[in-house]
Protein backbone atom coordinates (compact mmCIF):
# COMPACT_ATOMS: atom_id res chain seq x y z
CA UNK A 1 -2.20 -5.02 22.18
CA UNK A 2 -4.73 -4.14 19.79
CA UNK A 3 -7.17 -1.34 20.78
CA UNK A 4 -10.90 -1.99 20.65
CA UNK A 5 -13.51 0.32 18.95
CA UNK A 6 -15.66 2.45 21.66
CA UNK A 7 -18.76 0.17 19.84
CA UNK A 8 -17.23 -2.75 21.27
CA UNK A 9 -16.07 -1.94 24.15
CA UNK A 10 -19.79 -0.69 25.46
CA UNK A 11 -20.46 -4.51 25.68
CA UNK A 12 -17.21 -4.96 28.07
CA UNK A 13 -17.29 -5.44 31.70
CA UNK A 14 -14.44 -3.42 32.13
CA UNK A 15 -15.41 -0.68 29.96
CA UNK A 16 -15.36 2.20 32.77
CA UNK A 17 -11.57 0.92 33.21
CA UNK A 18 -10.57 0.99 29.74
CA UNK A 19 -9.91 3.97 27.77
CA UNK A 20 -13.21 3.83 25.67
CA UNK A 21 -14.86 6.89 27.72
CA UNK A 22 -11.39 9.14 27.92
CA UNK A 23 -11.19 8.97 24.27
CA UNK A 24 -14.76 9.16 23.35
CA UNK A 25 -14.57 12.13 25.52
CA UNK A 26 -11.86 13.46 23.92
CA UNK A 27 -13.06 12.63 20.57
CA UNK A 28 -16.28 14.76 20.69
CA UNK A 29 -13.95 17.65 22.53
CA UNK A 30 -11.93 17.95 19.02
CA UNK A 31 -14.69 18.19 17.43
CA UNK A 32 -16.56 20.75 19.13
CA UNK A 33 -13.27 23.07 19.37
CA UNK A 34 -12.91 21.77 15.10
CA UNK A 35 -16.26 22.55 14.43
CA UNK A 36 -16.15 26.21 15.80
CA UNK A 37 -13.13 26.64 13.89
CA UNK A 38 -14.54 25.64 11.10
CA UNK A 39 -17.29 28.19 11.86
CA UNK A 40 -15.38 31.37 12.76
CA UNK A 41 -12.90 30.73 9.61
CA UNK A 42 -15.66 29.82 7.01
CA UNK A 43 -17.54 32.82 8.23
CA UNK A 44 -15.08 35.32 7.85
CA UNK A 45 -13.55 34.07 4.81
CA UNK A 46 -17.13 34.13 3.32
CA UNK A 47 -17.39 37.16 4.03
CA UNK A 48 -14.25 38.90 2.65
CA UNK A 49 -14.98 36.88 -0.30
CA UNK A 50 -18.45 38.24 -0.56
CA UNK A 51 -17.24 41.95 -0.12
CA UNK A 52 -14.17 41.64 -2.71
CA UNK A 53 -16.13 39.93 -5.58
CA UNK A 54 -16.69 43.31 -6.91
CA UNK A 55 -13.20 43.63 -7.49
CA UNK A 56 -12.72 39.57 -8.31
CA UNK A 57 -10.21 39.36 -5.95
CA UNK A 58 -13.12 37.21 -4.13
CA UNK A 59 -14.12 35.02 -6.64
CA UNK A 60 -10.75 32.93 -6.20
CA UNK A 61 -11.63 32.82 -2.43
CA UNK A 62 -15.02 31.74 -2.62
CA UNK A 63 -13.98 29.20 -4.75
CA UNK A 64 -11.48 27.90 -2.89
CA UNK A 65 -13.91 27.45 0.43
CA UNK A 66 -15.71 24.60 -2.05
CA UNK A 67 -12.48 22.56 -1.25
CA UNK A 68 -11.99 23.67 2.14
CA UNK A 69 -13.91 20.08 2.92
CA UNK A 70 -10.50 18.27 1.58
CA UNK A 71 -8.04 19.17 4.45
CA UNK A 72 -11.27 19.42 7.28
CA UNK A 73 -12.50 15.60 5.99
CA UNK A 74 -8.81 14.58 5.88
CA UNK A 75 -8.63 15.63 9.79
CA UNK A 76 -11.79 14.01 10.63
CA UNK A 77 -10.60 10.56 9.29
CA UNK A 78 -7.45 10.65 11.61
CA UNK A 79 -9.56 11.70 14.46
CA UNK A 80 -11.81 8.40 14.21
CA UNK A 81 -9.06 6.54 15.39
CA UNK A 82 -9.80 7.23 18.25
CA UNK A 83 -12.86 5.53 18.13
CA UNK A 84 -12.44 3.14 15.66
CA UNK A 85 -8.74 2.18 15.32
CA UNK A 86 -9.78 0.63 11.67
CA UNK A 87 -8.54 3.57 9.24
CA UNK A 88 -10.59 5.32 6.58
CA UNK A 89 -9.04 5.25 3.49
CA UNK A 90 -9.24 8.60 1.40
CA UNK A 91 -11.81 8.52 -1.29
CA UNK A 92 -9.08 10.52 -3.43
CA UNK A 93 -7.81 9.45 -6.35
CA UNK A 94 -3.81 10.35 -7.27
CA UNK A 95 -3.97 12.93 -10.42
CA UNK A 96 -1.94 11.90 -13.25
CA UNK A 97 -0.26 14.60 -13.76
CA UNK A 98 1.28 16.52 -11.03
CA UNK A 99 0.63 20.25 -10.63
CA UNK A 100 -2.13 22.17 -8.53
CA UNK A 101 -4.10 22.55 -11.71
CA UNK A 102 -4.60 18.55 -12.14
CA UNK A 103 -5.19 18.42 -8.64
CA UNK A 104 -7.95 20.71 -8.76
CA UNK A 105 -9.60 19.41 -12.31
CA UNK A 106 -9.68 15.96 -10.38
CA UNK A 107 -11.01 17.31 -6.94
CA UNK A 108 -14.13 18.73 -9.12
CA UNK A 109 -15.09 15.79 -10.67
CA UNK A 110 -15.21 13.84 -7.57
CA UNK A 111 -18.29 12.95 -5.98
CA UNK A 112 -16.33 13.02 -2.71
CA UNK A 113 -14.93 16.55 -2.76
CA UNK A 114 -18.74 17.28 -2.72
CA UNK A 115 -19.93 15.26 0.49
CA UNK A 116 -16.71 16.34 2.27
CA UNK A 117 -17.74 20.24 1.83
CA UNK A 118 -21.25 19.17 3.18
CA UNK A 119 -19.94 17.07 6.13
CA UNK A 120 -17.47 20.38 6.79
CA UNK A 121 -21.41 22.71 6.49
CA UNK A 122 -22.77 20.36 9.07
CA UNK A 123 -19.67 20.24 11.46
CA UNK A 124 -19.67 23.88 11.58
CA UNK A 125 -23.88 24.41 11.78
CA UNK A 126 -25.01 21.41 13.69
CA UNK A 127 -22.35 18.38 14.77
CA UNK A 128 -20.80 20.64 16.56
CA UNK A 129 -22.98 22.13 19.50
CA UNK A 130 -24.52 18.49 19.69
CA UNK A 131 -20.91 18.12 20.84
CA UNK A 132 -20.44 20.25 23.26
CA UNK A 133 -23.93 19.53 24.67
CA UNK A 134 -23.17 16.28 25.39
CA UNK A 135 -20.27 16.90 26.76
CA UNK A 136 -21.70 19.37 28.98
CA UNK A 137 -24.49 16.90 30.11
CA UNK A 138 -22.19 13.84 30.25
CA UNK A 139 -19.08 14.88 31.59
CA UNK A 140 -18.62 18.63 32.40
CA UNK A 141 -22.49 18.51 34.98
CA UNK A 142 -20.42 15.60 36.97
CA UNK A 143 -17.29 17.14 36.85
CA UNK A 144 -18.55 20.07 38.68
CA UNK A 145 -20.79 17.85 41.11
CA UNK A 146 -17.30 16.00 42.21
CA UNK A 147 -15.39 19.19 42.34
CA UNK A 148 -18.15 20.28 45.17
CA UNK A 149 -15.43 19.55 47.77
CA UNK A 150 -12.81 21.40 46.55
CA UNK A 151 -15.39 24.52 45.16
CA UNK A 152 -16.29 25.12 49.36
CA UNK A 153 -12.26 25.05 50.45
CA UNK A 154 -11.65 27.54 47.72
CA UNK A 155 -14.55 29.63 49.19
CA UNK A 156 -14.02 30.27 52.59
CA UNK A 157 -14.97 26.54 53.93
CA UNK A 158 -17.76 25.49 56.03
CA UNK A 159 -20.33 28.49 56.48
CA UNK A 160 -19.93 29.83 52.87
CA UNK A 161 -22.51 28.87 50.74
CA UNK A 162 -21.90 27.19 46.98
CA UNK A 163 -24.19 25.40 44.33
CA UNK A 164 -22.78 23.35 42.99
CA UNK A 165 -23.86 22.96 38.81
CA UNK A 166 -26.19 25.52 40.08
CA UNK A 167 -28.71 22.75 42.07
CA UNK A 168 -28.84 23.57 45.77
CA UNK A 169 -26.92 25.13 48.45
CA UNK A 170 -23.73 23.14 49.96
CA UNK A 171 -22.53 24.81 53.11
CA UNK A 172 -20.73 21.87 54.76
CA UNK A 173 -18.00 19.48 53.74
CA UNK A 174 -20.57 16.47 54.22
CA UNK A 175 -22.64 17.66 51.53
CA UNK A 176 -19.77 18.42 49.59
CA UNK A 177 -18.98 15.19 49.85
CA UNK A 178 -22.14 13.48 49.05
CA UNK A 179 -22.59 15.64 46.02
CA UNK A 180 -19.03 14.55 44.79
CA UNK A 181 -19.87 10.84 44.82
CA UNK A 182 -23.23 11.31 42.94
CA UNK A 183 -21.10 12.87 40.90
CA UNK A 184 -18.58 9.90 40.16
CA UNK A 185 -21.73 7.64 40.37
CA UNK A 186 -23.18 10.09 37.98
CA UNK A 187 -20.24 10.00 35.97
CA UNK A 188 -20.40 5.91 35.76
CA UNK A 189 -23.75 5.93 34.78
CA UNK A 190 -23.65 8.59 31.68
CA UNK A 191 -19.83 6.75 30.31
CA UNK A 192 -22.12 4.29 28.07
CA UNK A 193 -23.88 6.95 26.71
CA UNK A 194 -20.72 8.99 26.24
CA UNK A 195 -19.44 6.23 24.15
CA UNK A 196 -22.60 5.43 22.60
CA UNK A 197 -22.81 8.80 21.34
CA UNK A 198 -19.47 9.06 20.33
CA UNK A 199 -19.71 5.77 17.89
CA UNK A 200 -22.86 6.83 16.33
CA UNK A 201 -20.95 10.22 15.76
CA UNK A 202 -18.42 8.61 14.46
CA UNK A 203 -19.89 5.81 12.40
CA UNK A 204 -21.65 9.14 10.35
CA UNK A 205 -18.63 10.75 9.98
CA UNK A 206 -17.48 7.67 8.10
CA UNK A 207 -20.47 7.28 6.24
CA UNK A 208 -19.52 10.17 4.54
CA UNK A 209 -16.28 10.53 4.56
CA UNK A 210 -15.51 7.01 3.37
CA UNK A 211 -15.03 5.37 -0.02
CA UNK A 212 -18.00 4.32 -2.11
CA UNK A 213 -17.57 0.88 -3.82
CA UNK A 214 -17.14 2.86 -6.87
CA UNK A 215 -14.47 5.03 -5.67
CA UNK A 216 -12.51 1.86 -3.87
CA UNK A 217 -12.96 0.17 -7.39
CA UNK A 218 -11.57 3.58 -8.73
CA UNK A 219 -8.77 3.13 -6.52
CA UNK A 220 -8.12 -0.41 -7.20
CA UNK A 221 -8.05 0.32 -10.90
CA UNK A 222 -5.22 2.96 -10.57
CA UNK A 223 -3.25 0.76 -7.75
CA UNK A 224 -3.11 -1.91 -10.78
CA UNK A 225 -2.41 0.51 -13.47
CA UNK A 226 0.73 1.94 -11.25
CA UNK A 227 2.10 -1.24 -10.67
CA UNK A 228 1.89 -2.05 -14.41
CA UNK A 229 3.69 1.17 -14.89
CA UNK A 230 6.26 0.27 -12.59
CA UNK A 231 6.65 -3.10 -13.97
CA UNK A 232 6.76 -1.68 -17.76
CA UNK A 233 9.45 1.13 -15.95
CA UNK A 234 11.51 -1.73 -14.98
CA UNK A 235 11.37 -3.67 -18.00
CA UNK A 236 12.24 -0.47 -20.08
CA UNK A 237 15.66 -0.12 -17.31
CA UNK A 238 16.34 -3.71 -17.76
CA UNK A 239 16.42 -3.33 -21.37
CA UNK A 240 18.79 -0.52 -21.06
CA UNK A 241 21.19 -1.87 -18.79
CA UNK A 242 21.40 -5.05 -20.86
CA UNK A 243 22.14 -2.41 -23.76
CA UNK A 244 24.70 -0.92 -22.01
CA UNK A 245 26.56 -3.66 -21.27
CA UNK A 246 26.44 -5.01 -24.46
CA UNK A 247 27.35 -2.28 -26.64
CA UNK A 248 29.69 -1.00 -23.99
CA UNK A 249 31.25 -2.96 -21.13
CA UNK A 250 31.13 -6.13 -23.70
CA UNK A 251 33.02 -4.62 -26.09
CA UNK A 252 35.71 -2.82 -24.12
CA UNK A 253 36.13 -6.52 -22.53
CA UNK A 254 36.39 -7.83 -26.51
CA UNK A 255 39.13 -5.32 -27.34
CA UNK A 256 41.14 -6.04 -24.31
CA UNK A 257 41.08 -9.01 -24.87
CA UNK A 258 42.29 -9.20 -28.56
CA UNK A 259 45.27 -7.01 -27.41
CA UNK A 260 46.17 -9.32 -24.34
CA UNK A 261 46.33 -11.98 -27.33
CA UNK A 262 48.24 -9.89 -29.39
CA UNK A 263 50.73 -9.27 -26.26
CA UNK A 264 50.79 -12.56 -25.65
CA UNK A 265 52.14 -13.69 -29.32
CA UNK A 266 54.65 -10.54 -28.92
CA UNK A 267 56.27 -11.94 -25.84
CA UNK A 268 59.30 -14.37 -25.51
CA UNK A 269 58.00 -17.94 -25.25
CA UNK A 270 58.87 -19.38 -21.58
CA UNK A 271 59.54 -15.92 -20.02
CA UNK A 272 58.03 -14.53 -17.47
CA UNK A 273 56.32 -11.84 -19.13
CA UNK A 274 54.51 -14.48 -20.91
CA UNK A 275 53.02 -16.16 -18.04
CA UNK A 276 51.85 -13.03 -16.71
CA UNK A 277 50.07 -12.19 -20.03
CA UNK A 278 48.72 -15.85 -20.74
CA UNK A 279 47.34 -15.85 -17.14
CA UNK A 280 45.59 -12.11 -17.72
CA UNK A 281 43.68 -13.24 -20.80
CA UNK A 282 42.86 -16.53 -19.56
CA UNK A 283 41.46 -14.36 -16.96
CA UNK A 284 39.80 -11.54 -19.31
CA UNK A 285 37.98 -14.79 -21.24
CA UNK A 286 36.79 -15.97 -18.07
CA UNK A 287 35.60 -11.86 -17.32
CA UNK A 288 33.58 -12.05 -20.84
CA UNK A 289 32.02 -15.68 -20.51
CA UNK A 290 30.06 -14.52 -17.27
CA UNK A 291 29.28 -11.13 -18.50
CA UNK A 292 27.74 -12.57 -21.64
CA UNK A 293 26.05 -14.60 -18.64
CA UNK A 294 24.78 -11.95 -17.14
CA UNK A 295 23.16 -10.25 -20.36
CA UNK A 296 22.04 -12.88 -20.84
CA UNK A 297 20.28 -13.14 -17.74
CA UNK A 298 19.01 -9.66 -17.54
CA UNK A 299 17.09 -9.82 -20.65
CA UNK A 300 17.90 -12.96 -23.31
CA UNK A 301 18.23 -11.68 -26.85
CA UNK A 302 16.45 -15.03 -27.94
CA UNK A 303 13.36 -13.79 -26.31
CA UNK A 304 13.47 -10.50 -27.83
CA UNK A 305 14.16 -12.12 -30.90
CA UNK A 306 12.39 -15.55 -31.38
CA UNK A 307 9.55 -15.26 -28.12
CA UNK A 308 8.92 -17.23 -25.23
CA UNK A 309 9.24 -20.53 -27.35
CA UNK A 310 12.88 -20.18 -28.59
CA UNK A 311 13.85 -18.71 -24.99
CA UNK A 312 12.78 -21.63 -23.01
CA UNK A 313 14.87 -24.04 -24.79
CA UNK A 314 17.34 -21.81 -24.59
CA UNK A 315 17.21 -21.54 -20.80
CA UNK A 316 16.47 -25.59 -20.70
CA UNK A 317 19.71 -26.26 -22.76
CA UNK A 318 21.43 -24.31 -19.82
CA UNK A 319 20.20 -26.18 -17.50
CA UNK A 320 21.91 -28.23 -14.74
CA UNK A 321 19.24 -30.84 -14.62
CA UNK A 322 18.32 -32.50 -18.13
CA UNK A 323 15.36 -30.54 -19.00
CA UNK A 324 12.27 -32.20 -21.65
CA UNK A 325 10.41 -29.36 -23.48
CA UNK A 326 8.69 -30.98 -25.84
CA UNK A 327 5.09 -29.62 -24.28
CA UNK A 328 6.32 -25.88 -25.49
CA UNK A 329 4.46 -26.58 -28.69
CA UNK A 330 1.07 -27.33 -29.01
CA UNK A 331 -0.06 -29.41 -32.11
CA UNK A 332 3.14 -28.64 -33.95
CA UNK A 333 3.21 -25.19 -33.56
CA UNK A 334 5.19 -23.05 -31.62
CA UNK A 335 3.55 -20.27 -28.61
CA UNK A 336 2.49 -17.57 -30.91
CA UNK A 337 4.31 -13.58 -30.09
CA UNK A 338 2.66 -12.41 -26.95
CA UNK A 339 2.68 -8.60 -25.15
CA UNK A 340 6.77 -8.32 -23.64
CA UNK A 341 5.28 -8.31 -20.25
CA UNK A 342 4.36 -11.70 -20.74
CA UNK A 343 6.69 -13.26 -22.12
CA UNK A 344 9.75 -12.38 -19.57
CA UNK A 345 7.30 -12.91 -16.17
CA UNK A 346 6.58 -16.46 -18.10
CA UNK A 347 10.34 -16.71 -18.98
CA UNK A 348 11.73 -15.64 -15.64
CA UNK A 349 9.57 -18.27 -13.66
CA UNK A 350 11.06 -20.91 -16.13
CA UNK A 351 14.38 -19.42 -14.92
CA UNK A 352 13.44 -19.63 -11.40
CA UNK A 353 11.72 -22.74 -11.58
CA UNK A 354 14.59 -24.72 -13.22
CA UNK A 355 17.37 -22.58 -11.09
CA UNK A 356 15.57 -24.42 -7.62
CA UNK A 357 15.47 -27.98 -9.82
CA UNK A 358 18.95 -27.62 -9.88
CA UNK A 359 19.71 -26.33 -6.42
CA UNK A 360 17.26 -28.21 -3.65
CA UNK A 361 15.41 -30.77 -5.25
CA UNK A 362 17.60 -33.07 -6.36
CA UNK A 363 15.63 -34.10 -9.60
CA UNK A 364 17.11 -36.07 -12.56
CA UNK A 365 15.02 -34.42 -14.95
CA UNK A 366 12.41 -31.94 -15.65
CA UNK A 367 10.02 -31.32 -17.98
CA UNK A 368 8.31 -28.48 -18.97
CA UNK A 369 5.12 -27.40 -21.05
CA UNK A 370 3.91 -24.05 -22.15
CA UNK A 371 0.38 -23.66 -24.38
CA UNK A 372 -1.42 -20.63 -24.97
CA UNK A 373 -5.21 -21.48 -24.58
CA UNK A 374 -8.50 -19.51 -24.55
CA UNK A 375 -6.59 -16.34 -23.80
CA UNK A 376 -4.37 -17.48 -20.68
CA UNK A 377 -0.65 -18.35 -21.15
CA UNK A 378 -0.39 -21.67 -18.78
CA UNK A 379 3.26 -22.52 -18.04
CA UNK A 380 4.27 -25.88 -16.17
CA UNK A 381 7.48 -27.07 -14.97
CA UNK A 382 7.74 -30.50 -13.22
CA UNK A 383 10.55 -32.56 -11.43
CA UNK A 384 10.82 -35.84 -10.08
CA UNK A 385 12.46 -34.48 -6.80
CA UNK A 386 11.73 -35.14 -3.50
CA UNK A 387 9.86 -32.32 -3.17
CA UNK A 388 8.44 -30.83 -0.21
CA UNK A 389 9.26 -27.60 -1.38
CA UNK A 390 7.98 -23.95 0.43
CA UNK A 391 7.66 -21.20 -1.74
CA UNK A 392 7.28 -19.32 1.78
CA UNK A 393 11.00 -19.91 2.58
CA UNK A 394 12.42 -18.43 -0.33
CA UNK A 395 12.29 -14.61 -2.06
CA UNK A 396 12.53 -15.73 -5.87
CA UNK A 397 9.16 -17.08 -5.43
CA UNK A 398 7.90 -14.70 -3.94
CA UNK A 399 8.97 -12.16 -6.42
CA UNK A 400 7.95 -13.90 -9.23
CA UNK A 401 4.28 -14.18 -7.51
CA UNK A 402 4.37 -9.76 -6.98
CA UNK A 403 5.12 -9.70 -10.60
CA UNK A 404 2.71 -12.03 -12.26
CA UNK A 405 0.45 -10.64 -9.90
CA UNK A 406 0.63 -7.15 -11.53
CA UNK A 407 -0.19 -8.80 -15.00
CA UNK A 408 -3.89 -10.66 -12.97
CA UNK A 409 -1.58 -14.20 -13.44
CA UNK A 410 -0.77 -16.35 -10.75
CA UNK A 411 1.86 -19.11 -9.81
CA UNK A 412 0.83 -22.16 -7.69
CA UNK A 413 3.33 -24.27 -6.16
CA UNK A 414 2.44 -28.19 -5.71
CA UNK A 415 5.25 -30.09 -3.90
CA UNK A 416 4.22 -33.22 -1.49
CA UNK A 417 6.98 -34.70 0.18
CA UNK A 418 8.39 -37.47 -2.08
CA UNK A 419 7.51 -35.23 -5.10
CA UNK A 420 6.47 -34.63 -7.50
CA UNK A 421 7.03 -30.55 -7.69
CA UNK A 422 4.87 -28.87 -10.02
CA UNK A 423 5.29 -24.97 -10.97
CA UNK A 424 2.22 -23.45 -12.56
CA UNK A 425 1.84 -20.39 -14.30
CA UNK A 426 -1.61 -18.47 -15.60
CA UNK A 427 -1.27 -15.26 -17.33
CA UNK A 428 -4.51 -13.92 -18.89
CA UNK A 429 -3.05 -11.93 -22.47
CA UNK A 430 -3.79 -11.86 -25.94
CA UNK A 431 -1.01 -12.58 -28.79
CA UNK A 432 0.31 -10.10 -30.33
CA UNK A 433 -0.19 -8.87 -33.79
CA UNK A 434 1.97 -10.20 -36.61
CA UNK A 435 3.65 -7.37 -38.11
């Protein structure tokens, strides 16, 4: 179950039943005992700081209480919860380059470091007694009105005299008892404005606390530019595996097979020796054929070599289904050389596309098209399946969608039962220079 905000609850009939009051009232008790924290610390740290700057020994602490907002703003956020179970996201950006140096340089040049140091000056100086105050008014005056009972047994009973909240003399358990249930009725009344005063409280903390549009575009714009890191980063380990195993695993598989052949010519014919060694190097071909398959999968020379032209006839040629590509070129001439990134996301969904022609559609022929127009690559592969496919039901799709997602493109999917299935790839990019 979902947990409403102490805003919306106020406008529930079963607000005094829900936990809206118990956590507003717990809310604005953190932040009273926070706020005097903040108080008691900041003072006496200013005031070493002050008395050691003679000997600079303060100057590092005084500067360090200008980012003493950071952890005190980072609390506050996790303690709206409690009102508001919609997070705050931190108005921080990631430095990038790790070390406390970079972490500082960043922290001054935000705007936010600054409103967090005054939200932590007015927690300490004024949020904080309003706190406690209402508190005090709200729940703490009641309390003490329904505790009347149980403040006469503790002194002596009937015949001792107690005020209760310090209002008038209760001597007798009756008007004990009539004091505790204007308390509770008391205690009914002032919830709303418990929880009223805890959203407003709340809703300022957030004000200031919270991301500007700035700061979440900020954010945004670094969220991108990691995930195009990661993406080049994976590229880069692709490359390198499809290195490895061609100048390594490839070539050990080469040479054992040459001597397997050379074995095999040594050997008597019809013996059983023979057999043995025609059936290993049979097997060692087979070993090489889908290991050149795989390298070839994990990153196709022909697109490193030729571009995204070359490689999807390449990839049509292998294809189960008889593939038409004569929509690659566009008025005779081939896709021009576009960034890497490009060309294997718009290579891979070929691969992906044709791969599901061949597996679930049950096609008799594709046909694909590829242009490079007003700055968008536009890939299309159609079948005449029976379509109905849901990208939803499988991972490849869904992969591919991440990936050209990272480089602003999209895929769209367009499969009506009876067909036809239509694959559709946009990726904004510019060609590359000719060298």
């Amino acid at each position: 179950m979902v947990r409403d905000s102490v805003w919306g609850g106020l406008w529930r009939r079963d607000y005094l039943l829900s936990s809206a009051p118990w956590r507003s009232a717990a809310y604005l008790l953190g932040g009273a005992l926070l706020g005097a924290a903040v108080l008691v610390i900041g003072a006496a740290l200013t005031a070493v700081g002050a008395a050691l700057v003679l000997v600079l020994v303060g100057v590092p602490l005084l500067t360090g209480l200008a980012f003493s907002g950071v952890p005190v703003a980072a609390l506050e956020r996790r303690r709206m919860l409690l009102i508001d179970p919609a997070p705050a996201p931190t108005p921080h950006r990631t430095p990038e380059t790790p070390g406390i140096q970079a972490w500082f340089r960043l922290r001054l040049k935000e705007q936010a470091t600054w409103r967090e140091l005054a939200h932590t000056a007015l927690l300490a100086l004024v949020l904080w007694p309003l706190d406690l105050l209402v508190l005090a008014c709200t729940v703490a005056f009641p309390a003490l009105l329904v505790a009347a009972p149980a403040h006469l047994a503790l002194t002596g009973g009937p015949g001792h005299d107690i005020r209760p909240a310090k209002l008038w003399v209760v001597d007798a358990y009756p008007a004990a008892g009539g004091t505790a249930l204007l308390g509770l009725l008391l205690l009914a009344v002032l919830a709303h404005p418990l929880g009223a005063y805890a959203a407003a409280r709340a809703a300022f903390t957030r004000l200031l606390l919270a991301p500007r549009e700035a700061e979440l575009a900020a954010s945004l714009a670094e969220v991108t530019r990691s995930r195009a890191r990661l993406v080049d980063a994976f590229e880069a380990e692709r490359r390198r595996i499809e290195r490895d195993l061609h100048d390594g695993a490839q070539q050990r598989l080469v040479a054992l097979t040459m001597r397997l052949g050379l074995a095999r010519l040594d050997a008597a014919p019809g013996s059983a020796l023979a057999g043995q060694l025609a059936a290993a190097h049979d097997e060692a071909g087979h070993v090489l054929t889908e290991l050149r398959e795989l390298i070839r999968g994990i990153h196709p020379q022909v697109l490193a070599d030729y571009g995204l032209a070359a490689a999807i006839e390449d990839a049509a040629d292998r294809s189960a289904v008889p593939v038409e590509t004569a929509g690659v070129e566009t008025a005779g001439m081939a896709l021009p050389r576009l960034p890497e990134s490009v060309e294997s996301a718009g290579y891979f969904a070929v691969r992906e596309a044709l791969a599901n022609v061949g597996r679930h559609s049950g096609a008799t022929r594709a046909h694909i098209t590829a242009a490079h127009t007003d700055g968008v690559l536009r890939v299309e592969v159609r079948d005449d399946g029976r379509g109905g496919a849901d990208p939803a039901r499988g991972t490849g799709l869904t992969g591919l969608a991440d990936r050209l997602a990272v480089l602003d493109g999209t895929l769209t999917v367009t499969s009506p039962p009876g067909g036809p299935t239509v694959l559709s790839v946009e990726i904004p990019c510019q060609p590359q220079p000719q060298a």
